[in-house]
C-alpha atoms as a PDB file:
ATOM      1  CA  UNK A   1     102.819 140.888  97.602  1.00  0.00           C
ATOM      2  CA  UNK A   2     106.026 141.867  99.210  1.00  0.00           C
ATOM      3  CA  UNK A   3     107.366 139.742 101.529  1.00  0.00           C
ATOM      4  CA  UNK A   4     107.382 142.279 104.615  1.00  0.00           C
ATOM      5  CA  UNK A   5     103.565 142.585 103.724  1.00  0.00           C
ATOM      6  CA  UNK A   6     102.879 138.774 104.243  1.00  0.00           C
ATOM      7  CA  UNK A   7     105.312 139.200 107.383  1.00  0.00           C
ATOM      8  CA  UNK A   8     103.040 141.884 108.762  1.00  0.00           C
ATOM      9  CA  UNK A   9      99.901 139.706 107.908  1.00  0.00           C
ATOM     10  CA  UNK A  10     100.950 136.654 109.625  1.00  0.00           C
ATOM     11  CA  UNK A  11     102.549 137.890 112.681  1.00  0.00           C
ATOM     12  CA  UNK A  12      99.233 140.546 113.176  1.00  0.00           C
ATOM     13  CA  UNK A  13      96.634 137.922 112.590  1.00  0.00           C
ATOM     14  CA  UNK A  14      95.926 134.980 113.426  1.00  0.00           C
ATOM     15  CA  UNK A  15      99.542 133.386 113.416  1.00  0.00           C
ATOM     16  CA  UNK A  16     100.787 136.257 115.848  1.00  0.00           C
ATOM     17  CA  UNK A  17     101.778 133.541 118.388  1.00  0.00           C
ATOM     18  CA  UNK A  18     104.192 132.468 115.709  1.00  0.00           C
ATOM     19  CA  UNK A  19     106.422 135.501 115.929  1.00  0.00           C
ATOM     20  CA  UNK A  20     107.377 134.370 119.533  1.00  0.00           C
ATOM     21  CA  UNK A  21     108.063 130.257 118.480  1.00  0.00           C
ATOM     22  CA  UNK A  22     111.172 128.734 119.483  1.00  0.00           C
ATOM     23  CA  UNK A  23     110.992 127.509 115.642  1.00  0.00           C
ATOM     24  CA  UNK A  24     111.251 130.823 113.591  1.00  0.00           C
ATOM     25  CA  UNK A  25     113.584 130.431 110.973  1.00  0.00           C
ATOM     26  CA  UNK A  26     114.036 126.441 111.771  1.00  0.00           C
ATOM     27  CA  UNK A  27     111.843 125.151 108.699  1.00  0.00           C
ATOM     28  CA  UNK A  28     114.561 122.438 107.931  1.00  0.00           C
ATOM     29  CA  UNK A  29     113.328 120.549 110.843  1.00  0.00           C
ATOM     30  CA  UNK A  30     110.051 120.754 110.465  1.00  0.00           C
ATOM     31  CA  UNK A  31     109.214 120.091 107.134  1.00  0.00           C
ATOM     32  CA  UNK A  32     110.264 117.199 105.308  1.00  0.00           C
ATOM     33  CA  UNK A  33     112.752 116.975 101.831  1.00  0.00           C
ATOM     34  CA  UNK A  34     111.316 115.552  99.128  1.00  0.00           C
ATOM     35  CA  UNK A  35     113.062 111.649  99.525  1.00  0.00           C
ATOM     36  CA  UNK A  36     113.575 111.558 103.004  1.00  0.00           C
ATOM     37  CA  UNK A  37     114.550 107.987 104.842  1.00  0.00           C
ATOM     38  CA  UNK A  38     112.560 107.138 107.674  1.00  0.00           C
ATOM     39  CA  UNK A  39     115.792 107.138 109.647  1.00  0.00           C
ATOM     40  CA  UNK A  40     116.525 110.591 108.592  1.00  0.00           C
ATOM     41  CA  UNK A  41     112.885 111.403 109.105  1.00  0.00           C
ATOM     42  CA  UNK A  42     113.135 110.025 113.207  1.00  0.00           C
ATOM     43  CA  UNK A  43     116.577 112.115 113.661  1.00  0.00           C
ATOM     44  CA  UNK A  44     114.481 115.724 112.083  1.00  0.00           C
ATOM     45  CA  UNK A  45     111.622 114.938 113.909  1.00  0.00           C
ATOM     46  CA  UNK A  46     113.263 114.352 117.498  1.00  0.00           C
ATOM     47  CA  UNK A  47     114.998 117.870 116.929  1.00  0.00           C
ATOM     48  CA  UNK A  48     112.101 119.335 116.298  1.00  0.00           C
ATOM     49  CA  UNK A  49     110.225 117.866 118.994  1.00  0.00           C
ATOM     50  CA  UNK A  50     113.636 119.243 121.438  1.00  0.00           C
ATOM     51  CA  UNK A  51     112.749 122.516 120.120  1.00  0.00           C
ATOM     52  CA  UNK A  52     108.782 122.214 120.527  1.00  0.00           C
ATOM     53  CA  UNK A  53     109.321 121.174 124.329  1.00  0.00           C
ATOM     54  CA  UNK A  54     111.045 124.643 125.013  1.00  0.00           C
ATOM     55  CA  UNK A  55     108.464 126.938 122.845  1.00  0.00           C
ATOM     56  CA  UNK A  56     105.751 129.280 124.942  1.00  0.00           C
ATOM     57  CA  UNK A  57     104.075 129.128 121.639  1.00  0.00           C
ATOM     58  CA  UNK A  58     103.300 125.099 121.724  1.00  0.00           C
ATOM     59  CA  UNK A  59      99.921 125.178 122.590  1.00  0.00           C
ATOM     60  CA  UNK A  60      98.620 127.674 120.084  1.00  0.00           C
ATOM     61  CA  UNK A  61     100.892 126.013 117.305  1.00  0.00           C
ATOM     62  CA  UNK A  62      99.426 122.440 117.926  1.00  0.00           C
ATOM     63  CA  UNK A  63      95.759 124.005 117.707  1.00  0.00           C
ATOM     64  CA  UNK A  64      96.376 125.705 114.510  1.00  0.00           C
ATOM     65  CA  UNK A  65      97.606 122.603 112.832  1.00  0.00           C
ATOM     66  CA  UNK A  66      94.705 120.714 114.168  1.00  0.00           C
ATOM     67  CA  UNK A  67      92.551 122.875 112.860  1.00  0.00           C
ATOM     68  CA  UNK A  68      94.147 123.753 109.482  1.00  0.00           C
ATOM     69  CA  UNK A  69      95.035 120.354 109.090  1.00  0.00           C
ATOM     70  CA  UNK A  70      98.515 121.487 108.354  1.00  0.00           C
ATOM     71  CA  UNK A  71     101.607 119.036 106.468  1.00  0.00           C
ATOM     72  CA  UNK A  72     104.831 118.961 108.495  1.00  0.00           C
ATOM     73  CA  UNK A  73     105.285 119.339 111.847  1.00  0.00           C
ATOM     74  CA  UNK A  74     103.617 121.516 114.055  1.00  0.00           C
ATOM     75  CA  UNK A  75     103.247 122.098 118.123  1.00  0.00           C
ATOM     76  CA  UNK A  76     105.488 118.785 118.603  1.00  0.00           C
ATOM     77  CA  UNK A  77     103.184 116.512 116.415  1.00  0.00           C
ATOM     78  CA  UNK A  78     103.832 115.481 113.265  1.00  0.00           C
ATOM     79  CA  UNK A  79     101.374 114.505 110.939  1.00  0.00           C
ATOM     80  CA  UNK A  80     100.749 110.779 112.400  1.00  0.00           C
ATOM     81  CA  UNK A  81     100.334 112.182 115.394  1.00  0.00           C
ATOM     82  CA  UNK A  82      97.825 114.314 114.397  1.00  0.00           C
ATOM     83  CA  UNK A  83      95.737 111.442 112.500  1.00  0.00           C
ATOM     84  CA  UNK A  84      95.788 109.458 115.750  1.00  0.00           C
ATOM     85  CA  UNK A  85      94.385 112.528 117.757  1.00  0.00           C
ATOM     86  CA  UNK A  86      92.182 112.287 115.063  1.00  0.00           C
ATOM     87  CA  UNK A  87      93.374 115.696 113.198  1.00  0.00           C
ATOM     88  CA  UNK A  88      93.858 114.146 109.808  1.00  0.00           C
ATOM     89  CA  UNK A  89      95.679 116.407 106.627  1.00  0.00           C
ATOM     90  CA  UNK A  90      93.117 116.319 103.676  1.00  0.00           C
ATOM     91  CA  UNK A  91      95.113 114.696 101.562  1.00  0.00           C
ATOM     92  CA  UNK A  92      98.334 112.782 102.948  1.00  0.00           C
ATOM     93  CA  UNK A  93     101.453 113.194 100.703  1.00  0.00           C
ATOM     94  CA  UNK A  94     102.091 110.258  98.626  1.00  0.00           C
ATOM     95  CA  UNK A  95      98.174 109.529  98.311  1.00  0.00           C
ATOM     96  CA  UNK A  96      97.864 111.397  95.486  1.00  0.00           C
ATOM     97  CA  UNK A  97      97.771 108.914  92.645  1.00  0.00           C
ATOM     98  CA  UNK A  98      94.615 107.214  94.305  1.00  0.00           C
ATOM     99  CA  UNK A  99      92.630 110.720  93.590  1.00  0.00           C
ATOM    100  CA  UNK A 100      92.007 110.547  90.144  1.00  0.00           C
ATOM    101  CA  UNK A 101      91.079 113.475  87.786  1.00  0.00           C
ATOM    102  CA  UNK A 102      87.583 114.395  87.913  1.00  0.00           C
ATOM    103  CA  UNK A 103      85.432 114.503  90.993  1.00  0.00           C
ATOM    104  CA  UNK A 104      88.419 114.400  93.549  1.00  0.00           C
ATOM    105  CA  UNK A 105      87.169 111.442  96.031  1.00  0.00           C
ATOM    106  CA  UNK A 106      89.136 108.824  96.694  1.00  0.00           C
ATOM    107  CA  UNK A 107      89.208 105.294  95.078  1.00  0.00           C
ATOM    108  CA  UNK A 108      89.799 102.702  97.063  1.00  0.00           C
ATOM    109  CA  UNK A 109      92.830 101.820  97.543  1.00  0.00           C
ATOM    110  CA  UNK A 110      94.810  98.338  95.630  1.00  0.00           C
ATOM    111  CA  UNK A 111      94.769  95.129  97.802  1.00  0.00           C
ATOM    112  CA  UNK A 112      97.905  93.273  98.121  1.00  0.00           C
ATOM    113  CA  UNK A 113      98.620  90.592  95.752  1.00  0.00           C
ATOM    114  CA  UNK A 114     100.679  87.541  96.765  1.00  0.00           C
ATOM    115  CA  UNK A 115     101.899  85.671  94.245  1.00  0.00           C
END
């Protein structure tokens, strides 16, 4: 599909709030690179939350990643926040060893071992 078709999709559908965000065009702040620090991480995400605070589109944004349980960030949350609203993603990043092949539930996960 052409990328002015997925354009037309998303900005006549349910996203169409998104074609008005403060954000469009910003994805480098608001989704992480593969190896990010946590400092680098707390710099991104204070940008993006600058950006949030100034979009008419906040509301609707937060609300859709609630209830897509989107990665990244999203309506000046980022994905902690949403757990502790109680919006969790299905399947946090860096989890995904402790699916194993096969049924897809979680194992629980290694206890710490002191030596």
């Amino acid at each position: 599909m052409a990328a002015e078709s997925v354009a037309n999709l998303v900005f006549s559908g349910p996203l169409q709030w998104a074609e008005e965000a403060a954000c469009r065009g910003e994805s480098r702040l608001f989704f992480a690179p593969a190896g990010e620090r946590p400092e680098a991480r707390a710099t991104r995400e204070a940008q993006a939350r600058a950006v949030c605070r100034s979009c008419e589109a906040l509301a609707d944004c937060r609300a859709w990643a609630r209830e897509h349980r989107e990665y990244g960030f999203w309506g000046g949350e980022s994905e902690e926040d949403r757990a502790a609203a109680g919006f969790r993603v299905d399947m946090p990043v860096g989890r995904v060893a402790r699916y194993p092949r096969g049924d897809g539930r979680p194992v629980q996960p290694r206890h710490a071992r002191t030596a």
